[in-house]
Protein backbone atom coordinates (compact mmCIF):
# COMPACT_ATOMS: atom_id res chain seq x y z
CA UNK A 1 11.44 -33.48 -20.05
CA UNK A 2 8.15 -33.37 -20.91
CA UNK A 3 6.22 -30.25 -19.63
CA UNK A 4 2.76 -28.39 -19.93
CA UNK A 5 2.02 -25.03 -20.57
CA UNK A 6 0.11 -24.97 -17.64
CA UNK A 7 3.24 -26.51 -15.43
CA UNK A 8 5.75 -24.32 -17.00
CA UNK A 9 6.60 -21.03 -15.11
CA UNK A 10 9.20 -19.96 -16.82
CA UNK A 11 10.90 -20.61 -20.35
CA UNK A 12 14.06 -19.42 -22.47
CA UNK A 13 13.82 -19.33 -26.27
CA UNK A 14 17.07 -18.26 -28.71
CA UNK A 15 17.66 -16.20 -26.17
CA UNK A 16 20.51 -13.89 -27.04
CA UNK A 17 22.06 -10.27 -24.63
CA UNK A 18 24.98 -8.39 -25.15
CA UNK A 19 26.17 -6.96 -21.65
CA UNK A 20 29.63 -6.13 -22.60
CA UNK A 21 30.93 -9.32 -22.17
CA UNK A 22 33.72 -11.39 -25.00
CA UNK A 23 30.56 -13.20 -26.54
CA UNK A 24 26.87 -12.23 -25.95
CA UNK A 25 24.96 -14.01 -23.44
CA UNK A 26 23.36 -17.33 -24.98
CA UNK A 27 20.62 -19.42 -23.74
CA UNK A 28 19.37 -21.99 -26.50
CA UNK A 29 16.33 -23.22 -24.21
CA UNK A 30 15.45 -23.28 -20.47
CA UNK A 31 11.97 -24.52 -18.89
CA UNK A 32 11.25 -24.36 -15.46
CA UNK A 33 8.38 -25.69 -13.97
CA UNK A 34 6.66 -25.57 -10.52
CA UNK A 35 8.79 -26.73 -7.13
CA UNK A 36 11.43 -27.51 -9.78
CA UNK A 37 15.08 -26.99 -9.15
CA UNK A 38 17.79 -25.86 -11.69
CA UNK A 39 21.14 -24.83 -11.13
CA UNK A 40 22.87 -23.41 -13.91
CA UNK A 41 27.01 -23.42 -13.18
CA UNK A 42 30.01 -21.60 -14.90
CA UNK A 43 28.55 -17.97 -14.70
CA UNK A 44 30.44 -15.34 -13.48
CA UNK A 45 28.70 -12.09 -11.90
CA UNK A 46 27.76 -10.01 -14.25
CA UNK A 47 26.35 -13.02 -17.22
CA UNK A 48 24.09 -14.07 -13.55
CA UNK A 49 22.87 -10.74 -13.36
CA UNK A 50 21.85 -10.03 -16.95
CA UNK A 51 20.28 -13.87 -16.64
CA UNK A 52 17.99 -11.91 -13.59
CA UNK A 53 16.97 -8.88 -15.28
CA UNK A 54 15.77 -11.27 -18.20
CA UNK A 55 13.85 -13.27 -16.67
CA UNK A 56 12.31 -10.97 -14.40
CA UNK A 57 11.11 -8.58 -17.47
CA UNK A 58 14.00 -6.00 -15.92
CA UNK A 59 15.40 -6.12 -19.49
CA UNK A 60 14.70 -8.02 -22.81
CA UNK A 61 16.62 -9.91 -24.96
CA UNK A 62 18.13 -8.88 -28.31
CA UNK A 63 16.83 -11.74 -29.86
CA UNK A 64 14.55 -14.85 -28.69
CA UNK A 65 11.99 -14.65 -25.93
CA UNK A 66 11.54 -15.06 -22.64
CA UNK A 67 8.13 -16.20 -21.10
CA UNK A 68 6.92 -16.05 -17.32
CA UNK A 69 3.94 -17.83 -15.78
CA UNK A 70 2.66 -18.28 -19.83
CA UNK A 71 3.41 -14.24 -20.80
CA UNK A 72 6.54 -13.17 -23.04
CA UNK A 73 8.02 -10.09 -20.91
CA UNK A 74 8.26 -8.09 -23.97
CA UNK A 75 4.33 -7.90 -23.19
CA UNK A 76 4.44 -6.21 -20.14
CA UNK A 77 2.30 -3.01 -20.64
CA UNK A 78 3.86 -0.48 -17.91
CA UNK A 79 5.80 -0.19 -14.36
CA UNK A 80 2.32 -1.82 -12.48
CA UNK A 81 2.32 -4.70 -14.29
CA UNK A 82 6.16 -4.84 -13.88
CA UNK A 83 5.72 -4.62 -10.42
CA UNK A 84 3.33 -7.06 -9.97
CA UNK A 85 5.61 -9.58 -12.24
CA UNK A 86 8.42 -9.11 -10.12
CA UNK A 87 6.34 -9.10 -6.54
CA UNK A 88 5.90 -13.33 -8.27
CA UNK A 89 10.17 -13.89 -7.90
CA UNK A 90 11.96 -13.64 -4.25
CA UNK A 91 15.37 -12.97 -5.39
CA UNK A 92 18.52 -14.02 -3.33
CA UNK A 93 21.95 -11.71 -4.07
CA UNK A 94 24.51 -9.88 -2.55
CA UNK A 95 23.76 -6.77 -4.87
CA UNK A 96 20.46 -6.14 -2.83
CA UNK A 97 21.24 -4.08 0.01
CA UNK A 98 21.07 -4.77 3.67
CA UNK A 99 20.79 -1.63 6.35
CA UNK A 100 23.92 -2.79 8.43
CA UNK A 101 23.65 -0.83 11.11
CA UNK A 102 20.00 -2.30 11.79
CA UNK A 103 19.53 -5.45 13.43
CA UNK A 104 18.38 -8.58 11.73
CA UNK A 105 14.52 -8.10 12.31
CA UNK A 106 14.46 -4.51 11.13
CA UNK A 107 15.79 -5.69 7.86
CA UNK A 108 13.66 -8.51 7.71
CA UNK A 109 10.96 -6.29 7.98
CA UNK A 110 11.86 -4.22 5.47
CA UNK A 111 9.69 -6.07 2.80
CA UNK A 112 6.57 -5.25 4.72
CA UNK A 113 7.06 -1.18 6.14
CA UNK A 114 9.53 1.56 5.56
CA UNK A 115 8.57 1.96 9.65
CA UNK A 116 11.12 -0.10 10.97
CA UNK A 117 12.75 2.41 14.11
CA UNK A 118 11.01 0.43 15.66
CA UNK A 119 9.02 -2.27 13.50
CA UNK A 120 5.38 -1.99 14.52
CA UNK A 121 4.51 -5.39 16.35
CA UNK A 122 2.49 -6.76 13.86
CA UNK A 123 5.56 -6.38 11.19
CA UNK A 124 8.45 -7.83 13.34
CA UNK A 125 5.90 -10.90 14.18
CA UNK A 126 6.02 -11.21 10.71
CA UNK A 127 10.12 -10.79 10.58
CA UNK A 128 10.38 -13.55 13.71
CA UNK A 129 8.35 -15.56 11.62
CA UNK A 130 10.57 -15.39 8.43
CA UNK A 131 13.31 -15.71 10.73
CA UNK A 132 12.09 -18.93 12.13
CA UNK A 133 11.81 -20.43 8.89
CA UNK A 134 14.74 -20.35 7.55
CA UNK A 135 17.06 -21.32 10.94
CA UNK A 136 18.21 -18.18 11.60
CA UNK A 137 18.63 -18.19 15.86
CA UNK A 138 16.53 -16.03 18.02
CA UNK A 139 19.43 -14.86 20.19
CA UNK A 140 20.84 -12.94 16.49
CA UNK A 141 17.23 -11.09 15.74
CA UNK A 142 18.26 -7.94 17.52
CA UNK A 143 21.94 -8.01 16.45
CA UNK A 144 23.04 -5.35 13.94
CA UNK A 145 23.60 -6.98 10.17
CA UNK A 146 27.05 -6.15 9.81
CA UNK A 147 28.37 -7.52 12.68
CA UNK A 148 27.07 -11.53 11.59
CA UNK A 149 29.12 -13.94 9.46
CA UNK A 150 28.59 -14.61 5.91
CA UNK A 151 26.37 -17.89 6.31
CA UNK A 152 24.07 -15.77 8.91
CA UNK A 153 23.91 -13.01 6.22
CA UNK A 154 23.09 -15.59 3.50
CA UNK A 155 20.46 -16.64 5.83
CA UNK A 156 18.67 -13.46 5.99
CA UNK A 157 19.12 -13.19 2.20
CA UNK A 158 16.93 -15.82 1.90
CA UNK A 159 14.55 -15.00 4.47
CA UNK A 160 14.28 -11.58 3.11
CA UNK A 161 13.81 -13.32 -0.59
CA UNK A 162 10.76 -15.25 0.99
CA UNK A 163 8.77 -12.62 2.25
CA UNK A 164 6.21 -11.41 -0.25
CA UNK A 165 5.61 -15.67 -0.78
CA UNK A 166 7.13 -15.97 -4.21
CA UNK A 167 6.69 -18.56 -7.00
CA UNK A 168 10.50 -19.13 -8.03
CA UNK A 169 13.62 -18.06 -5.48
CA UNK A 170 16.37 -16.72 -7.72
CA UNK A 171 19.62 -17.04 -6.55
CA UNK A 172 22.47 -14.96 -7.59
CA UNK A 173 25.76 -16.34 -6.63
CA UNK A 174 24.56 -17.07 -3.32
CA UNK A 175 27.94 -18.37 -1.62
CA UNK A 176 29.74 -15.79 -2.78
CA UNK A 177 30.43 -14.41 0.66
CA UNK A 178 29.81 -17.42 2.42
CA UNK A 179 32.85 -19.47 4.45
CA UNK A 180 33.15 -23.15 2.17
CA UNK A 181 32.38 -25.05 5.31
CA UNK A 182 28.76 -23.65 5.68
CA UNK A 183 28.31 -24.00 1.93
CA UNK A 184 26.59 -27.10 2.15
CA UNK A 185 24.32 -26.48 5.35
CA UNK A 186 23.20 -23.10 3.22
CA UNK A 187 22.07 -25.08 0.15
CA UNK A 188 20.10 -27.93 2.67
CA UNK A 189 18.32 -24.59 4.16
CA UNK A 190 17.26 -23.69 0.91
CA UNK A 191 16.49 -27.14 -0.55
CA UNK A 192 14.30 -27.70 2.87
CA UNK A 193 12.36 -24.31 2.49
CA UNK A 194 11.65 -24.54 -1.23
CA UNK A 195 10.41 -28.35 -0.62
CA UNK A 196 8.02 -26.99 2.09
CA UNK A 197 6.90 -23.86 0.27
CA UNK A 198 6.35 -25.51 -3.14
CA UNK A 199 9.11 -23.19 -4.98
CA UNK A 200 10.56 -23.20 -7.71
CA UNK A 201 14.56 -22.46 -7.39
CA UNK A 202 16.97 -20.94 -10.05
CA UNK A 203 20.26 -21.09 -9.26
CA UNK A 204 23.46 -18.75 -11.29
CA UNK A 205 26.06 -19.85 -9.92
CA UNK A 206 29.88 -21.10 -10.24
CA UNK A 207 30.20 -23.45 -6.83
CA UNK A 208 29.94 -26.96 -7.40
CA UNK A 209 29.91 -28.23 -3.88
CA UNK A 210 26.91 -26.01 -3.70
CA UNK A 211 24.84 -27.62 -6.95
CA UNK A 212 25.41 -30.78 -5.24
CA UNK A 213 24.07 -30.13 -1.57
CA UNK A 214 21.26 -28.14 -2.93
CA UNK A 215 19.97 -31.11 -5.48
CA UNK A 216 17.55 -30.76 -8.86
CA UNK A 217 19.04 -30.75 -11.88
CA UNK A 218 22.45 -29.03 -12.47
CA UNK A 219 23.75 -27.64 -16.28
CA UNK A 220 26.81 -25.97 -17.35
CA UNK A 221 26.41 -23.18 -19.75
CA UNK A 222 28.18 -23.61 -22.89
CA UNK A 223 28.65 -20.05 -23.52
CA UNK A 224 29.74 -20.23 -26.89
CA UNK A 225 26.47 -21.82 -28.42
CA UNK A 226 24.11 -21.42 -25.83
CA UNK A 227 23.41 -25.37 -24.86
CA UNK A 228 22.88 -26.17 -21.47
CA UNK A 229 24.70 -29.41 -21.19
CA UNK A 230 23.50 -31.72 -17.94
CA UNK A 231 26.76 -32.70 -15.75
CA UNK A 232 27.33 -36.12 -15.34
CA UNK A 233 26.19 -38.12 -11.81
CA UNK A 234 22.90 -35.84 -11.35
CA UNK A 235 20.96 -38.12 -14.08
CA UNK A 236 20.71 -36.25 -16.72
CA UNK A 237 24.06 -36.15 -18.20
CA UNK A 238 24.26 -36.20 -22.26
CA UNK A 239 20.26 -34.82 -22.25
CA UNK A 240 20.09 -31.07 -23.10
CA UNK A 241 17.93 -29.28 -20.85
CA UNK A 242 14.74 -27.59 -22.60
């Protein structure tokens, strides 16, 4: 796939991490480009969340680089310019944590004030609004977090993800608590909001059905060599991805 500098957001290198895992983490190249869609399958937790610290300048690679919006990370100068980097990526995952015993709007507005007992009108208007967007129902907004099912929770993942308007959506295992027969409804959600927004979407994941429903291009990891190897019936199977 032929790509410009200017159209590429993000891009993996050589890239090479040890995390405690049999084998390093491997990634012999990756581009992304803008509204694209890539969903990388047969990673298990913790290779998904080294993947996310890489490519959000959280950590750096033993070896190879890692380049976002046309920077290597291993330029970023201090914790501002970190910030700011990471401010660019909404990221979807069960390891960011939800105030249960708050309802659904007070969470969502926990993106825009720490001042959420209650959120000041202006900052719930802009939870409703997040909440709209992404299908979650009106008659939930006021119901504590840890009372909703797994596909609701996903939902306000994603809203949550959204709110700072980010250039690529990361998503970390995202079904991972989610019943199988909302797996594909999730995945439409997302593939409907990233269309409309103009996002980019990464996804780590190990659930097929999901790949599928959400669309874009789909890889398997080799994790021996690093070769992301295109799975057949998407259109891109026997082409490496780079």
């Amino acid at each position: 796939m032929n790509q410009s500098a200017t159209d590429s957001i993000l891009e993996l290198t050589d890239v090479s991490k040890s995390y405690g895992g049999l084998r390093p983490l491997r990634i012999q190249a990756l581009t992304i480009s803008r509204a694209d869609s890539v969903t990388i399958l047969g990673l298990d937790q913790p290779m998904a969340e080294v993947i996310v610290n890489l490519v959000t300048g959280a950590s750096l690679p033993d070896a190879g680089s890692v380049r976002v919006f046309g920077q290597p990370t291993s330029a970023i100068a201090d914790s501002t310019e970190w910030l700011s980097l990471v401010d660019r990526f909404g990221i979807m995952t069960d390891r960011a944590v939800m105030l249960e015993g708050l309802t659904m709007l007070q969470n969502l507005a926990v993106p825009f004030t720490l001042d959420i007992e209650p959120p000041s009108e202006e900052s719930r208007r802009r939870a409703a609004a997040l909440a709209r967007e992404v299908g979650l129902a009106e008659d939930q907004w006021d119901t504590p977090v840890g009372t909703l099912d797994g596909a609701t929770r996903a939902g306000v993942r994603l809203a949550r993800a959204l709110a700072l308007d980010p250039a690529v959506l990361l998503l970390e295992h995202p079904t991972a608590t989610v019943n199988r027969q909302d797996v594909s409804a999730l995945a439409r959600r997302i593939r409907s909001v990233a269309d409309r927004r103009g996002t980019a979407v990464l996804v780590l994941t190990a659930d097929l059905v999901f790949a599928d429903s959400l669309g874009g291009r789909t890889v398997t990891l080799d994790a021996a060599t690093g070769k992301l190897i295109a799975r057949r019936g998407n259109g891109w199977f026997g082409r490496w991805l780079g």
